[in-house]
PDB file of N, CA and C in Angstrom:
ATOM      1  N   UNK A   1      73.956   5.849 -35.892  1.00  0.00           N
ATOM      2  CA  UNK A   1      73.878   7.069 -35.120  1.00  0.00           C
ATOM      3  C   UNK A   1      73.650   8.227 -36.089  1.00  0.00           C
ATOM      4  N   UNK A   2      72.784   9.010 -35.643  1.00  0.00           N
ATOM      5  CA  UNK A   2      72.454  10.315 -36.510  1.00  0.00           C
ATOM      6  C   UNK A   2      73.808  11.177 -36.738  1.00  0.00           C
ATOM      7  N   UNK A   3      74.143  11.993 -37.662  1.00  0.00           N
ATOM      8  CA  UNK A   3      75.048  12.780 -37.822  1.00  0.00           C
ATOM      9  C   UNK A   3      74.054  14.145 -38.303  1.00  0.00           C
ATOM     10  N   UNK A   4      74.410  15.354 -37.484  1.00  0.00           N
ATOM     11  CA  UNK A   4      74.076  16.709 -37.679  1.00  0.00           C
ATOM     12  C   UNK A   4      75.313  17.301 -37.856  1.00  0.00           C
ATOM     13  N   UNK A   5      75.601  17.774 -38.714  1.00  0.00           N
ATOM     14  CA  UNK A   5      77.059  18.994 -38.905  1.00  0.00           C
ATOM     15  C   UNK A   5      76.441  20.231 -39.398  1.00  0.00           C
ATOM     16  N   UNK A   6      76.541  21.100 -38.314  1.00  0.00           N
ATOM     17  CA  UNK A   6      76.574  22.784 -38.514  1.00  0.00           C
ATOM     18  C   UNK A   6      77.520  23.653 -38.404  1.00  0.00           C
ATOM     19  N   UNK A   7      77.646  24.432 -39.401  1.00  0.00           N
ATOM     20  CA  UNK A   7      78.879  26.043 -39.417  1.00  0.00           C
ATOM     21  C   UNK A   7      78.107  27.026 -38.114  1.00  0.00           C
ATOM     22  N   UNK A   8      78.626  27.274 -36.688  1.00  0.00           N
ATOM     23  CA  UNK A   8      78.286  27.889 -36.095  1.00  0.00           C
ATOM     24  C   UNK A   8      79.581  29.030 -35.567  1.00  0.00           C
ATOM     25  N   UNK A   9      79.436  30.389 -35.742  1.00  0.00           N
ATOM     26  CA  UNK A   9      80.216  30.971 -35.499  1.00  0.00           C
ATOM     27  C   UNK A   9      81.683  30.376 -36.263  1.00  0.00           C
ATOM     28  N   UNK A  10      81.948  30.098 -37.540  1.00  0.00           N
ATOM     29  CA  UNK A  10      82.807  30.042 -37.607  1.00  0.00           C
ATOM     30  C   UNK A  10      83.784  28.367 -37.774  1.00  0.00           C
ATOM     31  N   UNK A  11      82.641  27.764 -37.026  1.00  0.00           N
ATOM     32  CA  UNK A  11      83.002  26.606 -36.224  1.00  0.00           C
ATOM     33  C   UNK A  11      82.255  25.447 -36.824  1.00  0.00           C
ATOM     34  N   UNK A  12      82.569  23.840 -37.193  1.00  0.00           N
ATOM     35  CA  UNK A  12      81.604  23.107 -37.562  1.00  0.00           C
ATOM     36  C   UNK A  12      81.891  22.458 -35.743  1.00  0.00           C
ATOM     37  N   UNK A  13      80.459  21.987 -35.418  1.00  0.00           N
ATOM     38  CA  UNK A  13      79.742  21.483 -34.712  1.00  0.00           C
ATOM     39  C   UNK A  13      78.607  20.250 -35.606  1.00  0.00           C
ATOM     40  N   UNK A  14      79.185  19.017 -34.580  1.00  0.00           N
ATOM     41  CA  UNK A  14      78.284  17.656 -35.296  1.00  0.00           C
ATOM     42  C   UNK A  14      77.071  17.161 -33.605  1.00  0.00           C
ATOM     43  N   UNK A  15      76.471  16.995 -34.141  1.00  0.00           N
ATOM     44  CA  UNK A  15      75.245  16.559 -32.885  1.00  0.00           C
ATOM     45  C   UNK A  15      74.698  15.284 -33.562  1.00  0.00           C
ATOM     46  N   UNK A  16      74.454  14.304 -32.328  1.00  0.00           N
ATOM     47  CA  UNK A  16      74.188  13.167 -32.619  1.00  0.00           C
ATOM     48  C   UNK A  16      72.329  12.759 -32.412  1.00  0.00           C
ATOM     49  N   UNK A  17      72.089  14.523 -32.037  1.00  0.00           N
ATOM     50  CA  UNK A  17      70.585  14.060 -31.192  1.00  0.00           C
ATOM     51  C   UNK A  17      69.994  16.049 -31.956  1.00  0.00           C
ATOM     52  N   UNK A  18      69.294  15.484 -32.870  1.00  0.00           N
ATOM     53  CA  UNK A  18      68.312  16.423 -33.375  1.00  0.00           C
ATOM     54  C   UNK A  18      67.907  17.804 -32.411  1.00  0.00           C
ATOM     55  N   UNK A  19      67.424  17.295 -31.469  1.00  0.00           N
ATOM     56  CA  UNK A  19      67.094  18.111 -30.127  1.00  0.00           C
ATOM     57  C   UNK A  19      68.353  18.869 -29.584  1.00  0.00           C
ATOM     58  N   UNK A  20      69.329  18.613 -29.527  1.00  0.00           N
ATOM     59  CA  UNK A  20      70.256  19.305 -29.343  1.00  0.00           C
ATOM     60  C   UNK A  20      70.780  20.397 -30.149  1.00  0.00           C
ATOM     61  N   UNK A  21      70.511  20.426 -31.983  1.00  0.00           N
ATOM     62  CA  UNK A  21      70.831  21.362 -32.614  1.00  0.00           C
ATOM     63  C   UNK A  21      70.056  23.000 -31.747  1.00  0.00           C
ATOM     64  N   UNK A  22      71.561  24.103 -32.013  1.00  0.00           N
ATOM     65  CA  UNK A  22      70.907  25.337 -31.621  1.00  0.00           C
ATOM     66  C   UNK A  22      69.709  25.911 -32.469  1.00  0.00           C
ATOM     67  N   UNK A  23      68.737  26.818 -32.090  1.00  0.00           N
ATOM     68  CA  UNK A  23      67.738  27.465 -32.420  1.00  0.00           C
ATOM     69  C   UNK A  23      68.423  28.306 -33.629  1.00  0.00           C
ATOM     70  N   UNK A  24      69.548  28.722 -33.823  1.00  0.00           N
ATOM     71  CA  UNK A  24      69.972  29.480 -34.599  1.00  0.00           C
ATOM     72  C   UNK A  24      71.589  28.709 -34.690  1.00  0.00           C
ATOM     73  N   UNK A  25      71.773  29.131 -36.166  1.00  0.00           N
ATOM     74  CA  UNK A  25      73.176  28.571 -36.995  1.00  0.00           C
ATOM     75  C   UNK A  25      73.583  29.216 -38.342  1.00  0.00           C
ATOM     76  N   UNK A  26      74.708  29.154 -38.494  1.00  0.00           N
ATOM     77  CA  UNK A  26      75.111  30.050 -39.907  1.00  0.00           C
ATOM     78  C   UNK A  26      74.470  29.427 -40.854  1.00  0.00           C
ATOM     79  N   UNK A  27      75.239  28.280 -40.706  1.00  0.00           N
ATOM     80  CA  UNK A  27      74.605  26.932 -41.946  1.00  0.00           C
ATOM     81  C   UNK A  27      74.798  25.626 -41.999  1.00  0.00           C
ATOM     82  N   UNK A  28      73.727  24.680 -42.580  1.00  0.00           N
ATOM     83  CA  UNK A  28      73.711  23.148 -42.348  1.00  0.00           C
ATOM     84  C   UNK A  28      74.653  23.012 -43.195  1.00  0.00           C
ATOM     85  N   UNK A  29      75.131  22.199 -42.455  1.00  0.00           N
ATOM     86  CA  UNK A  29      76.369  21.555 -43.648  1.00  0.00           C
ATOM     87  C   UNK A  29      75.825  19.893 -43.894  1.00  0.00           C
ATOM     88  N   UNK A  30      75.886  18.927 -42.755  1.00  0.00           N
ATOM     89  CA  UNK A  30      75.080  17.524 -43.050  1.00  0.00           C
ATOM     90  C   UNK A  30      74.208  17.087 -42.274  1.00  0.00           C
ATOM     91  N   UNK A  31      73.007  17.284 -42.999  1.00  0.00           N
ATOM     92  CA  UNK A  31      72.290  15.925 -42.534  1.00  0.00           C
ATOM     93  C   UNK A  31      72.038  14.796 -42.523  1.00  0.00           C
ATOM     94  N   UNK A  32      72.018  13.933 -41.702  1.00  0.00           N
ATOM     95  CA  UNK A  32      72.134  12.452 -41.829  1.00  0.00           C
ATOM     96  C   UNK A  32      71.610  11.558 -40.822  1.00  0.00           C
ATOM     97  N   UNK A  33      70.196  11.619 -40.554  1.00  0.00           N
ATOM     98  CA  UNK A  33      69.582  10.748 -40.028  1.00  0.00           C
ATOM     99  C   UNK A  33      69.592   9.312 -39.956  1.00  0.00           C
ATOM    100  N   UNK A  34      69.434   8.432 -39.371  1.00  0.00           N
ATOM    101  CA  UNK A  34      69.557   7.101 -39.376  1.00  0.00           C
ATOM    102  C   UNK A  34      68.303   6.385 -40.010  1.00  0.00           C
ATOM    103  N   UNK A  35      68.338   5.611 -41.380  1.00  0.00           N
ATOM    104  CA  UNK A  35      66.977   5.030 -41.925  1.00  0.00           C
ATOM    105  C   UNK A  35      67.464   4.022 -41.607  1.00  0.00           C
ATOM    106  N   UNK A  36      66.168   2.612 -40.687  1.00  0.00           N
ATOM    107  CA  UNK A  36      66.192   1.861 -40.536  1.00  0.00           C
ATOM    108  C   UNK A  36      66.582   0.881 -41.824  1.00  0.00           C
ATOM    109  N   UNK A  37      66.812  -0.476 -42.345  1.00  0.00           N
ATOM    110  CA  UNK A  37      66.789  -0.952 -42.985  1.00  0.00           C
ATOM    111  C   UNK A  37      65.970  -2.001 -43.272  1.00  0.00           C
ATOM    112  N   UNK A  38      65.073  -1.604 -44.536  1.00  0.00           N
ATOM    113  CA  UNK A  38      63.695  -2.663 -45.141  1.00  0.00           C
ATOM    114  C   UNK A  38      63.541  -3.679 -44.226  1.00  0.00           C
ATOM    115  N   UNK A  39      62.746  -4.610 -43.887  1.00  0.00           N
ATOM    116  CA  UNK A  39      61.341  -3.765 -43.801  1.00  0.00           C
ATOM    117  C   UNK A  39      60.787  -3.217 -43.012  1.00  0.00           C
ATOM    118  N   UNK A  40      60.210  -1.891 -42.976  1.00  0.00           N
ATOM    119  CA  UNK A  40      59.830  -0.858 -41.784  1.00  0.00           C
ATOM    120  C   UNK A  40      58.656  -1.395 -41.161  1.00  0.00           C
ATOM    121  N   UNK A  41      58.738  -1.196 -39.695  1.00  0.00           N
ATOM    122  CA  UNK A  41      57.267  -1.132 -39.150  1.00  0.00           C
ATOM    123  C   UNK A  41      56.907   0.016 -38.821  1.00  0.00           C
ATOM    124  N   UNK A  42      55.160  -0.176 -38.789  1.00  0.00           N
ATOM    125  CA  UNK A  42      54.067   1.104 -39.348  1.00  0.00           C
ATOM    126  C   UNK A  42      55.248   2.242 -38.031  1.00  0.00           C
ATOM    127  N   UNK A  43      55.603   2.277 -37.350  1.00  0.00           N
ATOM    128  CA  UNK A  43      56.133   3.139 -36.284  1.00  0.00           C
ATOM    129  C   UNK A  43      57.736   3.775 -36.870  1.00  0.00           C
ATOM    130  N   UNK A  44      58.521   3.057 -37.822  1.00  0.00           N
ATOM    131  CA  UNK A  44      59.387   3.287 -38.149  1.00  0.00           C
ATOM    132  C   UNK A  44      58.716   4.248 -39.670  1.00  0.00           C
ATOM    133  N   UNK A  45      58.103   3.494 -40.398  1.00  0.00           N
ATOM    134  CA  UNK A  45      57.624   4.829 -41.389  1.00  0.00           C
ATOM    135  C   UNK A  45      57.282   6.227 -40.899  1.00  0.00           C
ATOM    136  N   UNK A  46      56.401   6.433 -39.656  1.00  0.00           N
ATOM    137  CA  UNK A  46      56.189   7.289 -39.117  1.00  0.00           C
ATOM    138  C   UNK A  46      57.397   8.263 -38.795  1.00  0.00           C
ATOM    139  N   UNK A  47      58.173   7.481 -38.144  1.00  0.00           N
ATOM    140  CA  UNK A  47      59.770   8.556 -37.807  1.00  0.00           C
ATOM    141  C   UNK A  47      60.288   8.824 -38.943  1.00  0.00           C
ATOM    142  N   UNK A  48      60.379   8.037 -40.202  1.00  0.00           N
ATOM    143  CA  UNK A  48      61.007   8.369 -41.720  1.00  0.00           C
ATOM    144  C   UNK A  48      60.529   9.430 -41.803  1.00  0.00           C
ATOM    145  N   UNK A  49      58.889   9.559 -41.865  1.00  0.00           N
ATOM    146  CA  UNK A  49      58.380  10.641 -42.914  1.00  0.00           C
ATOM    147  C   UNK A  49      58.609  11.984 -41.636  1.00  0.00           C
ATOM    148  N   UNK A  50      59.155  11.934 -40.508  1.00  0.00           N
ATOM    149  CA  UNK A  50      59.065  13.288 -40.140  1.00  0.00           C
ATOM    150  C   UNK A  50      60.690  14.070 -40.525  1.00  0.00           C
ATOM    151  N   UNK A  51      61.395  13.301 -41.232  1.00  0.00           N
ATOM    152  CA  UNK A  51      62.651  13.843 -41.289  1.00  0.00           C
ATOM    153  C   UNK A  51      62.766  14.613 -42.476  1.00  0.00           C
ATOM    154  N   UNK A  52      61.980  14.810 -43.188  1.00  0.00           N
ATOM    155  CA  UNK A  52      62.195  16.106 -44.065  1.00  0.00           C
ATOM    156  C   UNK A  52      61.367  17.260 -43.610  1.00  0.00           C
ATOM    157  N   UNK A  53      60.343  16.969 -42.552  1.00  0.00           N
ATOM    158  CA  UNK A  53      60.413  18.254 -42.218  1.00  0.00           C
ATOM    159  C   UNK A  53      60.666  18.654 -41.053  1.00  0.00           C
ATOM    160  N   UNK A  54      61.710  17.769 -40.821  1.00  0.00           N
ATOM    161  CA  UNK A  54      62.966  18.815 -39.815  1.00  0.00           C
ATOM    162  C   UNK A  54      64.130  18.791 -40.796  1.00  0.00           C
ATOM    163  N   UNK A  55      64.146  18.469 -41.662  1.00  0.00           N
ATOM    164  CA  UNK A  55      65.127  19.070 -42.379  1.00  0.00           C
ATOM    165  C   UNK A  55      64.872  20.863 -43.329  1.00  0.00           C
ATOM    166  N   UNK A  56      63.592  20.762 -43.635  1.00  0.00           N
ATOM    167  CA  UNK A  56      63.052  22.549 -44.397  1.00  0.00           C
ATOM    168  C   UNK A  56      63.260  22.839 -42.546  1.00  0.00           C
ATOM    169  N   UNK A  57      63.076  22.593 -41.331  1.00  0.00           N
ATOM    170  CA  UNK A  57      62.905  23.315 -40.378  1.00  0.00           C
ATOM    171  C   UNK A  57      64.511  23.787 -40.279  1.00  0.00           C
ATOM    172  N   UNK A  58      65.650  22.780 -40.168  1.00  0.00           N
ATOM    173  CA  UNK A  58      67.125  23.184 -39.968  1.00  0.00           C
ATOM    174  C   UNK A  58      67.248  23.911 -40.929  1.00  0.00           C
ATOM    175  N   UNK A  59      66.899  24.425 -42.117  1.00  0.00           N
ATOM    176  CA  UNK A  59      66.833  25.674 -42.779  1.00  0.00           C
ATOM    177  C   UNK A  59      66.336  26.604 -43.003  1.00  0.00           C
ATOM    178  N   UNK A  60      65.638  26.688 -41.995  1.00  0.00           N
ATOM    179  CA  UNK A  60      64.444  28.091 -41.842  1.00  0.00           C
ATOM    180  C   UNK A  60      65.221  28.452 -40.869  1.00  0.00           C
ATOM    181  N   UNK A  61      65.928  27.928 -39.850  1.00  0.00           N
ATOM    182  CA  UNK A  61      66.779  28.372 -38.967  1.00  0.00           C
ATOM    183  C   UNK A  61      68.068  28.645 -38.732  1.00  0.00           C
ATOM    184  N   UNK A  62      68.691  28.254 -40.817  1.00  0.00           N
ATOM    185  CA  UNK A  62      70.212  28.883 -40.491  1.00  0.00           C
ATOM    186  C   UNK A  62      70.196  30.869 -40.853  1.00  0.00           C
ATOM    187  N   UNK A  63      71.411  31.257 -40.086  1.00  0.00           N
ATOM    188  CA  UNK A  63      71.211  32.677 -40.742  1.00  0.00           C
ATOM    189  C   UNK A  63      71.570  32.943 -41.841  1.00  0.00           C
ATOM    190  N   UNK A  64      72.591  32.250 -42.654  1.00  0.00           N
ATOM    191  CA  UNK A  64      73.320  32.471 -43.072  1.00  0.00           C
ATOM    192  C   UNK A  64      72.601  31.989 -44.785  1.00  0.00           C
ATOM    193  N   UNK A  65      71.322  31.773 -44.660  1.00  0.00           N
ATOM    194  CA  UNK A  65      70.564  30.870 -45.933  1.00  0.00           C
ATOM    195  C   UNK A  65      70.390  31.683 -46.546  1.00  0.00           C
ATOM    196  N   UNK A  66      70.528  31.149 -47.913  1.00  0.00           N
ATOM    197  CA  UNK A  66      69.957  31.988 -49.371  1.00  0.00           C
ATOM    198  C   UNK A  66      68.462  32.836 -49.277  1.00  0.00           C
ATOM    199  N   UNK A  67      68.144  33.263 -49.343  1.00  0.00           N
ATOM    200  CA  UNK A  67      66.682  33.799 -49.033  1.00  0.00           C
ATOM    201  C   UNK A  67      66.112  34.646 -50.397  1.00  0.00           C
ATOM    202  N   UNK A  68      64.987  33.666 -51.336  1.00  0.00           N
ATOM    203  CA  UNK A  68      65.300  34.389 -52.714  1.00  0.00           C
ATOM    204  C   UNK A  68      63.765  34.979 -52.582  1.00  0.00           C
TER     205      UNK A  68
END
């Protein structure tokens, strides 16, 4: 099962479903997607490679991010 943990208001909040994280958050605390285990099919590589970029996306969307 996926694990999402966010600092919201104060508060950690864990979501088990990507889609559910809010549009806005102080800050990611964990991400932790579920990687299948060796050997992938062509459909499972596909879902791998989109998880880093929802991961730069869960940080374009905390407020609370370093911004240099």
């Amino acid at each position: 099962m996926h694990e999402f943990v966010i600092l919201l208001n104060g508060e950690l909040k864990t979501y088990h479903n990507y889609d559910d994280i809010p549009e806005q958050f102080d800050n990611l605390i964990k991400f932790k997607p579920v990687i299948p285990e060796p050997p992938h099919e062509e459909h499972q590589h596909d879902e791998i490679g989109e998880w880093n970029k929802k991961l730069q996306e869960l940080m374009k969307r905390e407020k609370n991010a370093s911004r240099n």
